[in-house]
Protein backbone atom coordinates (compact mmCIF):
# COMPACT_ATOMS: atom_id res chain seq x y z
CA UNK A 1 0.00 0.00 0.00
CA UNK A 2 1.32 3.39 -0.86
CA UNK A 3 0.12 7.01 -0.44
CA UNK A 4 -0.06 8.73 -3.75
CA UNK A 5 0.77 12.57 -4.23
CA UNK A 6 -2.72 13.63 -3.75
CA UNK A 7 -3.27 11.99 -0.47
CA UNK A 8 0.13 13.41 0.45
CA UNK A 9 -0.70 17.17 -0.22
CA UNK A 10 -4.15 16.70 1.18
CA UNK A 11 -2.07 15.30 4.71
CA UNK A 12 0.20 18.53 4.36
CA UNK A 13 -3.05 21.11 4.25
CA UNK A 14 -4.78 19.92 6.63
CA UNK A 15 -1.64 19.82 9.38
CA UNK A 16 -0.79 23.13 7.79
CA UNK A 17 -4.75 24.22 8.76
CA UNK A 18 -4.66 22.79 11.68
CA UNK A 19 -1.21 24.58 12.71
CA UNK A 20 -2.65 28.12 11.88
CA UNK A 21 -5.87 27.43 13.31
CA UNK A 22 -4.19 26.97 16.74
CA UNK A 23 -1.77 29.54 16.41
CA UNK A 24 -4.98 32.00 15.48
CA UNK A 25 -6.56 30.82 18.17
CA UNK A 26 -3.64 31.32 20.97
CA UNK A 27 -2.75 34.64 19.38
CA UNK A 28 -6.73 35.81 19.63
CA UNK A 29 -6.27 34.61 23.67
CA UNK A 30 -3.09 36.86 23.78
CA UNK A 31 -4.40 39.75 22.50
CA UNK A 32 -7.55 39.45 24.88
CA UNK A 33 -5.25 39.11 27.89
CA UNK A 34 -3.04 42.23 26.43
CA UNK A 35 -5.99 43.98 26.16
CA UNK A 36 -7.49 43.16 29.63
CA UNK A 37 -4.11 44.00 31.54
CA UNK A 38 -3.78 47.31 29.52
CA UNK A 39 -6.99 48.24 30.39
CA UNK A 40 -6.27 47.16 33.68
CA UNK A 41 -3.13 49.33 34.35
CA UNK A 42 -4.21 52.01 33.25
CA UNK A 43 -7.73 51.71 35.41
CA UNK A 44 -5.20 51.32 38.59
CA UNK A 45 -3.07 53.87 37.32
CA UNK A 46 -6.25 56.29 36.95
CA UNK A 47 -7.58 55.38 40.44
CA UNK A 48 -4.08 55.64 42.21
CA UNK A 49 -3.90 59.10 40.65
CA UNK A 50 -7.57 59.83 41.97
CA UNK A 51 -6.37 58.09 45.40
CA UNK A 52 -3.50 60.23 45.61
CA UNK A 53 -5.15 63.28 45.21
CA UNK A 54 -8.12 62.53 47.35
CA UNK A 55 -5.61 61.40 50.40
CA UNK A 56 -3.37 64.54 50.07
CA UNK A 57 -6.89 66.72 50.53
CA UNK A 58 -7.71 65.23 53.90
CA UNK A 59 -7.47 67.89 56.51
CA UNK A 60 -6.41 65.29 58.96
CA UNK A 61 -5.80 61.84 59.87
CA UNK A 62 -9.27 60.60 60.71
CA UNK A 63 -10.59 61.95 57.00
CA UNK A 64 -7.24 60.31 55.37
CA UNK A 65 -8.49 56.82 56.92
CA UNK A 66 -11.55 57.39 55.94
CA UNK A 67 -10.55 58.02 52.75
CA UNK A 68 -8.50 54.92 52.50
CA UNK A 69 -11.27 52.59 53.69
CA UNK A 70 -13.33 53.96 50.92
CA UNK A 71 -10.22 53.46 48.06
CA UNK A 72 -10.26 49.49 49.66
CA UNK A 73 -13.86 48.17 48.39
CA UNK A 74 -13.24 48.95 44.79
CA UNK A 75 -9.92 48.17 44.48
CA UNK A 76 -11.11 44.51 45.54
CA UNK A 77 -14.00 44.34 43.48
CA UNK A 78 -11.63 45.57 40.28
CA UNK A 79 -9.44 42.74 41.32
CA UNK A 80 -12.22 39.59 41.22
CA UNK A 81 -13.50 41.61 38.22
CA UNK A 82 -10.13 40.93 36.58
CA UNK A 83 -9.92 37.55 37.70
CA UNK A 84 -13.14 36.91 36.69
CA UNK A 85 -12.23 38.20 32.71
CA UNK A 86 -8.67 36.34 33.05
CA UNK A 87 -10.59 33.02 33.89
CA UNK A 88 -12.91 33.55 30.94
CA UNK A 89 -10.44 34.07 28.17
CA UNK A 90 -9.01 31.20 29.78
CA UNK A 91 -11.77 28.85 29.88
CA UNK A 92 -12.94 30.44 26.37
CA UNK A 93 -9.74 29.12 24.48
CA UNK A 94 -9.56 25.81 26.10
CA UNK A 95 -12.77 24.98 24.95
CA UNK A 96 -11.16 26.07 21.22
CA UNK A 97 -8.20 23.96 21.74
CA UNK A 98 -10.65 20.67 22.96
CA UNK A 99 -12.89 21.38 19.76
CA UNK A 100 -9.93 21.56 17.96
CA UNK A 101 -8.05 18.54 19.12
CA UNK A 102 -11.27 16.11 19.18
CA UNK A 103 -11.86 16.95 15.82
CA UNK A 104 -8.69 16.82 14.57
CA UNK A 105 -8.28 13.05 16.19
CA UNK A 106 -11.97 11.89 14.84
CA UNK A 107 -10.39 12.68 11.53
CA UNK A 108 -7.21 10.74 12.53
CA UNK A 109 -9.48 7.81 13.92
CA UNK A 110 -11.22 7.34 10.27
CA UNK A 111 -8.05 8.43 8.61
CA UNK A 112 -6.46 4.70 10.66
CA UNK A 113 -9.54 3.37 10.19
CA UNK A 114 -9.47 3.73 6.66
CA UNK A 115 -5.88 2.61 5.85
CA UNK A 116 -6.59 -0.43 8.20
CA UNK A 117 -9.08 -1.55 6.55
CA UNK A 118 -6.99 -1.28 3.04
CA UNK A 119 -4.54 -2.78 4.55
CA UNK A 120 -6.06 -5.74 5.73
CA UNK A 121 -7.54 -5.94 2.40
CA UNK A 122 -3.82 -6.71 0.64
CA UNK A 123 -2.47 -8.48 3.25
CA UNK A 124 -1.72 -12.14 3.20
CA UNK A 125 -3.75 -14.90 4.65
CA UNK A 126 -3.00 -15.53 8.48
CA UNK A 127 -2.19 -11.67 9.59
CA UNK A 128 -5.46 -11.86 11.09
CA UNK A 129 -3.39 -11.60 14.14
CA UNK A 130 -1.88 -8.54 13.78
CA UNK A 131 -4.87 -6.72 12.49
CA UNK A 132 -6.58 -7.67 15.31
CA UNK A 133 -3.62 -6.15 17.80
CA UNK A 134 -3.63 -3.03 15.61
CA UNK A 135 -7.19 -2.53 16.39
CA UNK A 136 -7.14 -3.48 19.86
CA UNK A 137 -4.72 -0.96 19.95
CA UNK A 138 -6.33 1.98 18.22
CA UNK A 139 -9.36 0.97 20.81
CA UNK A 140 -7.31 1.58 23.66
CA UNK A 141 -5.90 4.95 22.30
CA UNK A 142 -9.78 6.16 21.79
CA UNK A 143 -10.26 5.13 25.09
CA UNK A 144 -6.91 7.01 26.73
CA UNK A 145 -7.89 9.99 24.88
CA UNK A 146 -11.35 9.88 25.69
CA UNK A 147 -10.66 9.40 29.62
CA UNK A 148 -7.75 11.91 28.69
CA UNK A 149 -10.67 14.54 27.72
CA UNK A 150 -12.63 13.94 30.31
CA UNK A 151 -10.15 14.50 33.34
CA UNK A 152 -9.29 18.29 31.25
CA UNK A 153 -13.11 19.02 31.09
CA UNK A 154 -13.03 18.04 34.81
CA UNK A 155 -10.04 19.87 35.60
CA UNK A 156 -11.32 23.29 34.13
CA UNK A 157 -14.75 22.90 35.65
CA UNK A 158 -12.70 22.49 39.53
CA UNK A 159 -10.36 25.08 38.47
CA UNK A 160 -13.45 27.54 37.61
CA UNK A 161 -15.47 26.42 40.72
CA UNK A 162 -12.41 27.05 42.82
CA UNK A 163 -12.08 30.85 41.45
CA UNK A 164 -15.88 31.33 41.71
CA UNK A 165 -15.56 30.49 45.20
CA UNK A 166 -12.41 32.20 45.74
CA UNK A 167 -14.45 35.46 44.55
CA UNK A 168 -17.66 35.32 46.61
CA UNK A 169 -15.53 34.68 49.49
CA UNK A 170 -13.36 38.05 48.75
CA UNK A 171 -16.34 39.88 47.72
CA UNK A 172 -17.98 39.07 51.22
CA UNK A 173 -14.92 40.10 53.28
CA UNK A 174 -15.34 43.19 51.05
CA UNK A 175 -18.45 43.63 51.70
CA UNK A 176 -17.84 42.59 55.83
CA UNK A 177 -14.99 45.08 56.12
CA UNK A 178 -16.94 47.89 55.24
């Protein structure tokens, strides 16, 4: 069995796809988080500035506390807010990256499944044997990259729960302190 030049060049696109379509995809999650922490400096730098100012008017110490207390609440809030949008972009492009990997392997999977079957077609009598190990084989791989799947989707879904959690429990000592 041999591949001929069309299968070949059709092998070549598709990695060649599949390369930019993950390197679009990392470089779209890149410029969200650039964006985000831009917008994020300059927020803090804007509200410092505002901070400053608003500390240096106090006529005394009690009002310069004061003052303070109130520059605490929405500093915190800014912070889970940013967390919050960091955890997104986050959870946005590994859900990309899965689509992109599960399809990618069900094309593989036929792709196998395909030449197996041509293969076993040419082959002499009594590889039986090996066919059979081959697909036992590919069976286990679905089944490692299924399980494989399943413990990310699991692992994303803790990670987010944990941050959710993480921020109601900062926003209520916030919310407490005050």
């Amino acid at each position: 069995m041999s591949i001929n030049a069309e299968q070949f060049v059709a092998a070549n696109k598709a990695a060649v796809d599949s390369l930019l379509a993950v390197a679009n995809t990392a470089l779209a999650s890149a410029e969200r988080i650039a964006s985000l922490n831009l917008n994020t400096a300059r927020a803090a730098l804007e509200d410092t500035a505002a901070g400053a100012k608003a500390l240096a008017a106090a006529k005394d110490p009690k009002e310069a506390a004061a003052v303070q207390a109130s520059l605490a609440k929405p500093a915190i809030e800014k912070a889970v807010s940013y967390t919050q949008s960091m955890v997104e972009i986050t959870k946005q492009t590994q859900e990309e990256l899965a689509k992109m990997v599960e399809a990618q392997f069900g094309g593989f999977q036929k792709s196998v499944a395909s030449l197996l079957e041509q293969a076993s077609k040419a082959a002499p009598a009594g590889s039986e044997g090996a066919f059979a190990a081959i697909q036992s084989a590919i069976a286990a791989a679905n089944s490692a990259f299924g399980n494989m799947n399943a413990a990310a989707k699991q692992f994303a879904e803790t990670a987010q729960a944990n941050v959710a959690a993480a921020t109601k429990a900062t926003t209520a000592a916030a919310k407490k302190a005050k």
